[in-house]
Protein backbone atom coordinates (compact mmCIF):
# COMPACT_ATOMS: atom_id res chain seq x y z
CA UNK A 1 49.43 179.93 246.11
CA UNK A 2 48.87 176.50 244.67
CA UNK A 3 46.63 174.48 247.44
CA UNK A 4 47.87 170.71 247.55
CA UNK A 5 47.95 168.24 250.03
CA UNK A 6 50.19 168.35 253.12
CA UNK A 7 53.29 166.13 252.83
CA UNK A 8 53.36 163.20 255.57
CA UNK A 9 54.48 164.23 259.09
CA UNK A 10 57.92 163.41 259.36
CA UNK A 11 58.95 160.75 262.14
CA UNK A 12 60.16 162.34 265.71
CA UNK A 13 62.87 159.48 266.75
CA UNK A 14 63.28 161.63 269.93
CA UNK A 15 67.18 160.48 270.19
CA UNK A 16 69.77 160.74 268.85
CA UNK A 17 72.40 157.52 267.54
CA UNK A 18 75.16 156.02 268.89
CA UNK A 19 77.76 153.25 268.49
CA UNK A 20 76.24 150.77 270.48
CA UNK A 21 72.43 151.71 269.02
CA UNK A 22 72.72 152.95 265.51
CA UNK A 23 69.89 154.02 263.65
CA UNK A 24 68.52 152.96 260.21
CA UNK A 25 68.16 155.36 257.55
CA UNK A 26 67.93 155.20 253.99
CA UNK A 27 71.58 153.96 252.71
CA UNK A 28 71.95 151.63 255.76
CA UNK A 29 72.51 151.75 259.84
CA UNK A 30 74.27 155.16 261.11
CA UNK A 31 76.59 154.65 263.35
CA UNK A 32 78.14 157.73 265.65
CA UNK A 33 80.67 158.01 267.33
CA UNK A 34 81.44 160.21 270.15
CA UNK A 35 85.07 160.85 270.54
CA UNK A 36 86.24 161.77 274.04
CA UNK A 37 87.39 165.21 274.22
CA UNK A 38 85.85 165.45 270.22
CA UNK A 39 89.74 164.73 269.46
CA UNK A 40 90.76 161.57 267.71
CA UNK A 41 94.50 160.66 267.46
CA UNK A 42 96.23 160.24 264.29
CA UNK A 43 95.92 156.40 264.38
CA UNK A 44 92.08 156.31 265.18
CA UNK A 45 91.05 158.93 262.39
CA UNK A 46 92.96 156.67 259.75
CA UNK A 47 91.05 153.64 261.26
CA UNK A 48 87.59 154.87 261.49
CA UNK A 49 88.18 155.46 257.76
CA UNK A 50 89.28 152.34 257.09
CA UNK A 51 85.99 151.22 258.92
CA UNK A 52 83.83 153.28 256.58
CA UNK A 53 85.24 152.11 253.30
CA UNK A 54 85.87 148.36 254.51
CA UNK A 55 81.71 148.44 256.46
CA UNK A 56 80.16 151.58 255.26
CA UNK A 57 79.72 152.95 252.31
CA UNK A 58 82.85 155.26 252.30
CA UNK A 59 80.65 158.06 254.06
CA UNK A 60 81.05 159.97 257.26
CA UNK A 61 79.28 162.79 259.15
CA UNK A 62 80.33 165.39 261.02
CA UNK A 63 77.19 166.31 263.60
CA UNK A 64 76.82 169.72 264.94
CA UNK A 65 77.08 168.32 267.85
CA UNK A 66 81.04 167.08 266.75
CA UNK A 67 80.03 163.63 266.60
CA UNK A 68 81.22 161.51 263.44
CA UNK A 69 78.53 159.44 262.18
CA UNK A 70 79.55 156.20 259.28
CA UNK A 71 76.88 155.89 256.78
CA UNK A 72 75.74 152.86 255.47
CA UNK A 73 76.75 150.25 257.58
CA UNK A 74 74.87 147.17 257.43
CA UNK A 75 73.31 144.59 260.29
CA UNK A 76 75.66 142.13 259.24
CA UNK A 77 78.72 144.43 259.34
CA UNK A 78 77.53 146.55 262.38
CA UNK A 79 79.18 144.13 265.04
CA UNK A 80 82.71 144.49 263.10
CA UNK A 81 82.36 147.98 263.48
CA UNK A 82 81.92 147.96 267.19
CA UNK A 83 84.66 145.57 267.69
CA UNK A 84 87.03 147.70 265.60
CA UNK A 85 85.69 150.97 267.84
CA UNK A 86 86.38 148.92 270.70
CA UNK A 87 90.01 148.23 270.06
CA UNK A 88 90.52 151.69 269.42
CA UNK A 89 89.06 153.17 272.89
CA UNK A 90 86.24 154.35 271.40
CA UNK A 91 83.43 152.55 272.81
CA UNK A 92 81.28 152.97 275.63
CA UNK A 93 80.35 149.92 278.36
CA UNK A 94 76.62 150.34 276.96
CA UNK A 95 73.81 152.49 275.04
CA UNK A 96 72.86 154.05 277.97
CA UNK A 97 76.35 154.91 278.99
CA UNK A 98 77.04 156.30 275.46
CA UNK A 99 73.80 158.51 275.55
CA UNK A 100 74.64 160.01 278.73
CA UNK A 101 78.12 161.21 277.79
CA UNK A 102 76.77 163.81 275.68
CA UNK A 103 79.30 166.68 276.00
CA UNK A 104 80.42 169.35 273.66
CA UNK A 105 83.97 170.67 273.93
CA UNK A 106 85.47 173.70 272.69
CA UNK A 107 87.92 172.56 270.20
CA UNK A 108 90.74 175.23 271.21
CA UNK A 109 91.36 173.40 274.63
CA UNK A 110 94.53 173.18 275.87
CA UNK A 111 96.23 169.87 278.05
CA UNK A 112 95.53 170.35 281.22
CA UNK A 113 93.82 173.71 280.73
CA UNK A 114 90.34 174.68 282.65
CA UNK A 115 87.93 173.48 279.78
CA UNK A 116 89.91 170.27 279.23
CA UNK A 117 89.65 169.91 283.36
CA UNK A 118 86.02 170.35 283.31
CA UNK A 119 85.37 168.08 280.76
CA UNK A 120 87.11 165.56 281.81
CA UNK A 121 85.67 165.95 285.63
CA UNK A 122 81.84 166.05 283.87
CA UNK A 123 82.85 162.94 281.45
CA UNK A 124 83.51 161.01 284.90
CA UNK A 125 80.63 162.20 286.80
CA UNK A 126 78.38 161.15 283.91
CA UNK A 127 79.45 157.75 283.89
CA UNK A 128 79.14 157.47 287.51
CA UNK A 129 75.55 158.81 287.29
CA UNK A 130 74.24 155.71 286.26
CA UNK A 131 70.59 156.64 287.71
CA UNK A 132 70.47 159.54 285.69
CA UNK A 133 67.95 158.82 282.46
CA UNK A 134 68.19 161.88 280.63
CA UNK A 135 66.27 161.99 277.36
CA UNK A 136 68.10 160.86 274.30
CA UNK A 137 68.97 164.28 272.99
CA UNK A 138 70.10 165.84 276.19
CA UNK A 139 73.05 166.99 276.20
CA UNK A 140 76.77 169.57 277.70
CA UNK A 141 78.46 172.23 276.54
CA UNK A 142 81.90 173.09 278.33
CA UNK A 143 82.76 176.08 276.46
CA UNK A 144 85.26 178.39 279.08
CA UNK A 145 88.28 179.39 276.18
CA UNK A 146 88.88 183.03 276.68
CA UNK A 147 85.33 183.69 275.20
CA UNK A 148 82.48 181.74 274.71
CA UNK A 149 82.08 179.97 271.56
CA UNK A 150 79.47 177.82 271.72
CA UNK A 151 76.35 179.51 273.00
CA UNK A 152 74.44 179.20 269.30
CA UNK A 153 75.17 175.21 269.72
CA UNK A 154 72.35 172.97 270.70
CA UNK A 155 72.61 172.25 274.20
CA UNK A 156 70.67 171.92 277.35
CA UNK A 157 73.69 172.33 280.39
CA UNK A 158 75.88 175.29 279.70
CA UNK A 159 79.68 175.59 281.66
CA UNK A 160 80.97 178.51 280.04
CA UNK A 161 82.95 181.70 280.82
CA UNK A 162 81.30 185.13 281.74
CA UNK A 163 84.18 187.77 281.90
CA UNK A 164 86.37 186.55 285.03
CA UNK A 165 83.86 183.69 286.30
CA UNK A 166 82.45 180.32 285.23
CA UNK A 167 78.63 180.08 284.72
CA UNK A 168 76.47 177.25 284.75
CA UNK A 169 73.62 177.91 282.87
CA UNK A 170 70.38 176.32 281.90
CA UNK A 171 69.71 176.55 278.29
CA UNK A 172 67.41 179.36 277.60
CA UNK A 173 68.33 181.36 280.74
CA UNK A 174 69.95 184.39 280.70
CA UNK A 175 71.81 184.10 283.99
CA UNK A 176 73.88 181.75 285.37
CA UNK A 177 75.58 179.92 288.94
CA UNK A 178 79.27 181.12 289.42
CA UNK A 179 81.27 177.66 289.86
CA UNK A 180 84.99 176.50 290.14
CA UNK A 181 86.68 173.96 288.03
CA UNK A 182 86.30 171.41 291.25
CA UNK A 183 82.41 172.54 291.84
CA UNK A 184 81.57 172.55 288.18
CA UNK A 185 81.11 168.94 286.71
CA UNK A 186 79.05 168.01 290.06
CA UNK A 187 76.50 171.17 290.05
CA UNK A 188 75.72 170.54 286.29
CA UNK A 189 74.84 167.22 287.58
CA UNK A 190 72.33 168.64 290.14
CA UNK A 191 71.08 170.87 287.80
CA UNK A 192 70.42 167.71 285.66
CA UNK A 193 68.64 166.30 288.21
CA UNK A 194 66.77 169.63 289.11
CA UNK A 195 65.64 169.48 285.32
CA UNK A 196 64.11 165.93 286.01
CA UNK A 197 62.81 166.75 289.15
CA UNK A 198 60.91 169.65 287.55
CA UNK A 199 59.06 167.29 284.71
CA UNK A 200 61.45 168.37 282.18
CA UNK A 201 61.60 165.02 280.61
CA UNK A 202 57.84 163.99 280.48
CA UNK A 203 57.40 160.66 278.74
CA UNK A 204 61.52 160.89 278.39
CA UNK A 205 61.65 163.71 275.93
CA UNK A 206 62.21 167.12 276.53
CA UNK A 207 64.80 169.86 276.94
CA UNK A 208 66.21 172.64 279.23
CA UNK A 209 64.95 175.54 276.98
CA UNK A 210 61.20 174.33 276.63
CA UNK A 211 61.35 173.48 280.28
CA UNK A 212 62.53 177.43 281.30
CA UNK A 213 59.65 178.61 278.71
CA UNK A 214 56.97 177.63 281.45
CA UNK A 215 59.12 178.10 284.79
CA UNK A 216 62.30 179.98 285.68
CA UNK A 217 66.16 178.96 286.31
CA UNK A 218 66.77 177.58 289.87
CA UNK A 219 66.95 181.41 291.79
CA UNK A 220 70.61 180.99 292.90
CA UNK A 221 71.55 181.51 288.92
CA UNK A 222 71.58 185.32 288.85
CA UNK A 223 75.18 186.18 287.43
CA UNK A 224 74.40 187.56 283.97
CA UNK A 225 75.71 185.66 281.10
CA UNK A 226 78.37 187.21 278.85
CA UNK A 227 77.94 187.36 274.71
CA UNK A 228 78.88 184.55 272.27
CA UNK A 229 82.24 185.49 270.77
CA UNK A 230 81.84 184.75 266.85
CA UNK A 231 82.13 181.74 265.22
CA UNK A 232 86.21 181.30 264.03
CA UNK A 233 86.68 181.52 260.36
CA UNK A 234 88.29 178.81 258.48
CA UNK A 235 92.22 179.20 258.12
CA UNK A 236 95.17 178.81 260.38
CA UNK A 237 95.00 179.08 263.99
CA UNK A 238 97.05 178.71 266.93
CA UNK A 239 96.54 175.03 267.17
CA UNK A 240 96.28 174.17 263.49
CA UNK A 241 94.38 174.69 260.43
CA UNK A 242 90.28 174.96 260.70
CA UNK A 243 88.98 173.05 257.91
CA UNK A 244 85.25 173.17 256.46
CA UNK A 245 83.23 169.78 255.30
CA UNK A 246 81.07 170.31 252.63
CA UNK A 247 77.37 170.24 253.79
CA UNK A 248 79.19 168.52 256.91
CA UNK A 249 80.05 165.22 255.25
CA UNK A 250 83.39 163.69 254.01
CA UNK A 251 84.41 160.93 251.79
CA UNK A 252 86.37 158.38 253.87
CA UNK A 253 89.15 158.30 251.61
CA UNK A 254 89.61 162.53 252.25
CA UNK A 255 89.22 161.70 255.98
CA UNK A 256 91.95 159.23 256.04
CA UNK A 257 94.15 162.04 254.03
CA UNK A 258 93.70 164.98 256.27
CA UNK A 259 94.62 162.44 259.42
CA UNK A 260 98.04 161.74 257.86
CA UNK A 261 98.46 165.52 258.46
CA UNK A 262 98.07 166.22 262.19
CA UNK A 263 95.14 164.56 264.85
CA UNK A 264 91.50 165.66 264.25
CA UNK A 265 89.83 167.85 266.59
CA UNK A 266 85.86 167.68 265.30
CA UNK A 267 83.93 170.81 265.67
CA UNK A 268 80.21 171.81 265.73
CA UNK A 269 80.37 173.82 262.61
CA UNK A 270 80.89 171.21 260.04
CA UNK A 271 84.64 171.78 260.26
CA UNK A 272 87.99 170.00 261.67
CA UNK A 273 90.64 171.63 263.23
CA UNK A 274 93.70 169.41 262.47
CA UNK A 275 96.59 169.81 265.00
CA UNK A 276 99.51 171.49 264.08
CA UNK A 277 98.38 171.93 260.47
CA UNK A 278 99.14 175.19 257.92
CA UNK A 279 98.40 175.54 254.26
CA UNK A 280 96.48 172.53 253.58
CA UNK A 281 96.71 171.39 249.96
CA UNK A 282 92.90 171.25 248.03
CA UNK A 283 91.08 167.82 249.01
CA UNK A 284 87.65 166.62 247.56
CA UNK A 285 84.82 168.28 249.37
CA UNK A 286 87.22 170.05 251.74
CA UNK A 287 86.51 174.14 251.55
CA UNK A 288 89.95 175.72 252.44
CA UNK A 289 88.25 179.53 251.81
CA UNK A 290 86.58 180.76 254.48
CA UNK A 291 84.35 183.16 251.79
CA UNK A 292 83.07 179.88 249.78
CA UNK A 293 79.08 180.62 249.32
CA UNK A 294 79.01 176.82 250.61
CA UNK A 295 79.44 178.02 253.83
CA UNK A 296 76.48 179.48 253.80
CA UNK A 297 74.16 177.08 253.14
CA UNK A 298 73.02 174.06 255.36
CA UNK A 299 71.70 171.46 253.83
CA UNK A 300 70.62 167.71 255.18
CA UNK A 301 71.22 163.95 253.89
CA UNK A 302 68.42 164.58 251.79
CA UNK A 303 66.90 161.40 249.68
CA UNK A 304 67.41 158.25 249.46
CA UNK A 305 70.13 158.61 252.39
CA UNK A 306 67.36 159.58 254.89
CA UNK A 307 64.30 157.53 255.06
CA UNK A 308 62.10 160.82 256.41
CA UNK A 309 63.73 163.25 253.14
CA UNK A 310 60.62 163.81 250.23
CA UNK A 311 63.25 165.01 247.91
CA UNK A 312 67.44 165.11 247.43
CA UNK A 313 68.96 168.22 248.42
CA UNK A 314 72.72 169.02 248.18
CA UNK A 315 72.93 168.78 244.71
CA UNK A 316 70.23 171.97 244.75
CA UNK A 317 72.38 173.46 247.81
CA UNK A 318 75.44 173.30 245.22
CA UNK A 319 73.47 175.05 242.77
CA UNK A 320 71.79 177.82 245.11
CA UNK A 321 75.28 178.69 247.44
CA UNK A 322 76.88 181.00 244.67
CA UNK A 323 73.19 183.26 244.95
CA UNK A 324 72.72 183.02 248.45
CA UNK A 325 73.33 186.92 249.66
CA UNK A 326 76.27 187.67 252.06
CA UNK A 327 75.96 187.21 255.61
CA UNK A 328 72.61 185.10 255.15
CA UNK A 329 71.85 181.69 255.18
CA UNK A 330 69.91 178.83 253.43
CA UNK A 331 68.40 175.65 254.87
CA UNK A 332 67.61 173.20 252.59
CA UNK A 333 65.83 170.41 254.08
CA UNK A 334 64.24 167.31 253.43
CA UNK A 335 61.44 167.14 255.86
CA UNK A 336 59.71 169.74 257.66
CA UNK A 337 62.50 168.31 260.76
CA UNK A 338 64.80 170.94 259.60
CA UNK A 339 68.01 168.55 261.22
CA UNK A 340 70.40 170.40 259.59
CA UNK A 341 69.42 173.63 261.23
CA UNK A 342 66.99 172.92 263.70
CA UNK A 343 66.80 177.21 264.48
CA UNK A 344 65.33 180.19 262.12
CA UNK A 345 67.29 180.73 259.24
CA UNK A 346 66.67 184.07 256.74
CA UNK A 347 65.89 181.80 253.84
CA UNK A 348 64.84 178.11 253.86
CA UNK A 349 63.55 175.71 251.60
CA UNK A 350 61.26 172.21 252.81
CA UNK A 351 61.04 169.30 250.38
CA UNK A 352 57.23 168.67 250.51
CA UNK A 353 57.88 166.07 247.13
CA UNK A 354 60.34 164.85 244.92
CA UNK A 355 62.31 167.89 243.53
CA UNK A 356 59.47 170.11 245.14
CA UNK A 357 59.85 172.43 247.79
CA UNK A 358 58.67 175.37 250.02
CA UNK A 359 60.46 178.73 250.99
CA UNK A 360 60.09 180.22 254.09
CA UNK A 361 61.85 183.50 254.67
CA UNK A 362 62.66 183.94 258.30
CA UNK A 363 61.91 180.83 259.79
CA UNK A 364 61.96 177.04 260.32
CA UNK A 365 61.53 174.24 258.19
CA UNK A 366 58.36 173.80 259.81
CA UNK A 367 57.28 176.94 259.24
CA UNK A 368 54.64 178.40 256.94
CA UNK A 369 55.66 179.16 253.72
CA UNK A 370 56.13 182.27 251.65
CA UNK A 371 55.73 180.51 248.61
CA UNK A 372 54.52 176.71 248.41
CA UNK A 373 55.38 173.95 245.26
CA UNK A 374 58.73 175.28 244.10
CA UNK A 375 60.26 173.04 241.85
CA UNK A 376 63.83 172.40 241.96
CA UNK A 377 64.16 173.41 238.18
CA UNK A 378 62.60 176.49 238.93
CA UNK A 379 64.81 177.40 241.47
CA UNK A 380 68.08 177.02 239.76
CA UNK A 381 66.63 178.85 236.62
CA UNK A 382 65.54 181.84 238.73
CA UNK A 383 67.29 181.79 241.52
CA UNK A 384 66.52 185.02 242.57
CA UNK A 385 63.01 184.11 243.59
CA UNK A 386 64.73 182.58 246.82
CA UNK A 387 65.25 186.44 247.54
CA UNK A 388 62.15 188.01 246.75
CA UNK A 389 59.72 189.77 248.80
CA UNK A 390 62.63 189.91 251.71
């Protein structure tokens, strides 16, 4: 291995952004917006385009936690923006408000059915919890389809179905409280608390799962926890067509298209379901086939759009997705962060320079490397390297 010199430690925000406190990164303020329900009508998606060509810089985000985020939006334009969120009902009363109402929804809810009622029940007992100072990151899953869906998304508060009941369950537990849909919104509440009360958030970071690593679940959890069902493939489904976002970003002019088709239901797996949808014609950057290599590749803003990224990196992740093997996955990231995929991944690669990189094989961004000072050439020359030694 070639020694160098370690690449500057990346900088830990510790939150994540919102509407009403963006964040700066390298192609301007990022602004995210949390859509109630993670559905926008017909007449908001087509607006919060509009916002991101008129504002922005025509780019938009979709979070794995199903949050849209517009790129580039200036100082000077950012009050525009949240008066043209406001008028559309997408605005909180404040930042803290907006942090707190951190839930993730299965997509495949129904009116009226027991994940929309739960979600709607937590969404108001959030924003009555106004004493509640969560950290930044901490957030809900409500995830009680037929099968649970979610359980490989970030999340610290689990509601989500275990054969005939509804657990609770703290992240990183294997066991879970049996609740109803009238009980449910108010114990993940306590069990908010109970994370708090515990020193879960010292100095007002920290999560569920780190928390459990040095203590155990509250001892009335002890219903076991059923298995993730797996993650839907792209195509038509019972409540419209699953679409995929390339690296999870869209142009805002492709946005604007698909919501002329149906509403958008955002999902955390860099796809859209749009309502009532079949046989979408081909749009820029939008992957109709559920066996494009893209898919399996994850791959961050990358330089200049992120101020902590050493190098660019979709351009490589273009390259690279035709050789990545089938049923793996490649990180490409632009810090040792690893935002894109903050879990172990078979094969990643961490810009530590311009166009320079590391490979890890079973790990995290963060990780120690297999191979250090890969160049970006190199790697689309031989891309087979990315495999060796596995």
């Amino acid at each position: 291995m070639t020694s160098k010199s370690p690449p500057a430690t990346p900088k830990i925000y510790g939150w994540c952004p919102g509407a009403l406190r963006p964040m700066m990164s390298g192609d301007g303020l990022v602004v995210r917006i949390r859509a109630p329900l993670g559905r926008l009508s017909q007449r908001q998606a087509e607006a919060i385009a509009a916002l991101s060509r008129q504002y922005g810089n025509g780019l938009i985000d979709l979070s794995a936690r199903a949050n849209l985020q517009l790129r580039g939006i200036s100082a000077e334009t950012h009050d525009a923006v949240i008066a043209g969120l406001k008028a559309l009902g997408l605005l909180d009363q404040d930042a803290a408000t907006e942090s707190r109402r951190n839930i993730l929804l299965t997509p495949f809810w129904q009116e009226d059915n027991l994940s929309h009622e739960i979600a709607c029940r937590l969404e108001r007992a959030l924003l009555a919890a106004k004493d509640l100072q969560l950290p930044g990151k901490f957030g809900f899953v409500v995830d009680t389809g037929a099968a649970p869906l979610l359980q490989n998304c970030a999340a610290d508060i689990r509601i989500e179905r275990s054969g005939a009941e509804i657990l609770l369950v703290a992240d990183g537990a294997q066991l879970g409280l049996p609740v109803t849909v009238e009980t449910a919104a108010d114990r993940a509440i306590d069990l908010a608390r109970w994370f708090l009360d515990q020193g879960g958030a010292s100095k007002g970071r920290g999560r569920m799962q780190a928390l459990l690593s040095r203590r155990a679940a509250p001892i009335a959890h002890s219903s076991p926890r059923s298995s993730s069902a797996p993650q839907p493939a792209l195509g038509n489904t019972a409540d419209g067509q699953l679409v995929g976002l390339e690296f999870g970003q869209i142009t805002a002019k492709t946005f604007a298209a698909l919501a002329k088709i149906g509403p958008l239901r955002l999902t955390p797996w860099r796809a859209l379901l749009v309502e009532g949808a079949r046989d979408i014609a081909p749009l820029p950057g939008v992957i109709l086939d559920a066996t494009d290599p893209r898919l399996q590749v994850r791959a961050c803003t990358g330089a200049p759009g992120c101020l902590q990224a050493l190098s660019a990196t979709r351009d490589l992740a273009r390259d690279l997705a035709p050789f990545v093997p089938k049923g793996q996955t490649l990180h490409i990231s632009g810090c040792a962060k690893g935002c894109a995929h903050p879990g172990s991944a078979p094969l990643t690669l961490t810009a530590t320079a311009a166009d320079t990189f590391d490979l890890i094989h079973h790990g995290r961004a963060s990780d120690h490397p297999l191979r250090e000072t890969l160049s970006a050439s190199a790697l689309r020359t031989a891309p087979q390297i990315l495999t060796e030694g596995c």
